[in-house]
Protein backbone atom coordinates (compact mmCIF):
# COMPACT_ATOMS: atom_id res chain seq x y z
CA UNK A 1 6.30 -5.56 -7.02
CA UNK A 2 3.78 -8.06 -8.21
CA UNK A 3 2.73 -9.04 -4.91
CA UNK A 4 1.17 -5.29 -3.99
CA UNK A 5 -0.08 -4.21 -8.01
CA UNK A 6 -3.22 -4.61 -9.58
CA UNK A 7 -4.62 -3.09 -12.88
CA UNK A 8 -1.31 -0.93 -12.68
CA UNK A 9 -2.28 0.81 -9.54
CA UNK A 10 -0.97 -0.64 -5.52
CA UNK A 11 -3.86 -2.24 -4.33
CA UNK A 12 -4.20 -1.87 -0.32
CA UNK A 13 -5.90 -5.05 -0.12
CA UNK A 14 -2.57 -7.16 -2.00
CA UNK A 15 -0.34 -5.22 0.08
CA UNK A 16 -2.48 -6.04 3.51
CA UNK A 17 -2.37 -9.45 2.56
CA UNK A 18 1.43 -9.79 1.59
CA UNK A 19 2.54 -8.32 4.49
CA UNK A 20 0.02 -10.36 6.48
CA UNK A 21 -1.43 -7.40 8.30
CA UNK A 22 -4.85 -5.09 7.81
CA UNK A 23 -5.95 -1.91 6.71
CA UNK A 24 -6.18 -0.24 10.42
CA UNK A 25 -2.42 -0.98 10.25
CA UNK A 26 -1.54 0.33 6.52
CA UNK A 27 -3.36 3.57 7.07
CA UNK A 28 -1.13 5.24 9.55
CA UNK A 29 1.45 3.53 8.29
CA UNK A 30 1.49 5.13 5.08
CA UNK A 31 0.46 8.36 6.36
CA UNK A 32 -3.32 7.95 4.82
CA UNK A 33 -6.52 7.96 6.84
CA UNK A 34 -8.64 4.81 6.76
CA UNK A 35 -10.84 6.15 4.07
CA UNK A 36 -8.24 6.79 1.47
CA UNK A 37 -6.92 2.77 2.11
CA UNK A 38 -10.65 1.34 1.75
CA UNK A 39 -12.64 3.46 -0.78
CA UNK A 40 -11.92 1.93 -4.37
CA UNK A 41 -11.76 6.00 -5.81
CA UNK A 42 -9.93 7.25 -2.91
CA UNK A 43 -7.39 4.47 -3.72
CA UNK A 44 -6.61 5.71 -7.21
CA UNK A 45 -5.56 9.13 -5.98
CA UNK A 46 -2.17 9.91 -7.50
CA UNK A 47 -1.36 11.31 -3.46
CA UNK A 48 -2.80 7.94 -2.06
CA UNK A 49 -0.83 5.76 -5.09
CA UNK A 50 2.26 7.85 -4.00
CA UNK A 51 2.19 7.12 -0.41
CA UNK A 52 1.50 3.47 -1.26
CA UNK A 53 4.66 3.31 -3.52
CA UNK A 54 6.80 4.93 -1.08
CA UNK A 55 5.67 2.22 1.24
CA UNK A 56 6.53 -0.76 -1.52
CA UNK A 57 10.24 1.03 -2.25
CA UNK A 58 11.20 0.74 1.50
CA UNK A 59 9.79 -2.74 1.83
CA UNK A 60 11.88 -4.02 -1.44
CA UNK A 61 14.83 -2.23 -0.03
CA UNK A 62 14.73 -3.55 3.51
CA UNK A 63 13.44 -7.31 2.56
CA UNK A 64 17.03 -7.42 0.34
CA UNK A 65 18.53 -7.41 4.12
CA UNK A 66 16.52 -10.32 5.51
């Protein structure tokens, strides 16, 4: 959980980079238009935080299987 958290809140950038991808990826990913990955208050949104949690829960579960 480390690896995607900073200042309590999941970062987009940690996340990007521990997955080895990029925001134009993460967006639609998650759900989340680019804006809401790359704009430091958009980040903080508790919908924006959600989706980005959501995203961190299946990733723990499914890197268990690998």
């Amino acid at each position: 959980m480390e690896a995607y958290v900073s200042d309590r809140i999941f970062d987009p950038q940690r996340t990007t980079k521990s997955l080895m991808t990029d925001a134009g990826d993460l967006a639609p990913t998650t759900g989340l238009g680019d804006a809401a990955i790359q704009d430091d208050v958009r980040v903080r949104n508790p919908e924006t935080q959600e989706r980005l949690r959501e995203l961190v829960d299946v990733i723990n579960k499914v890197e268990r299987r690998f």
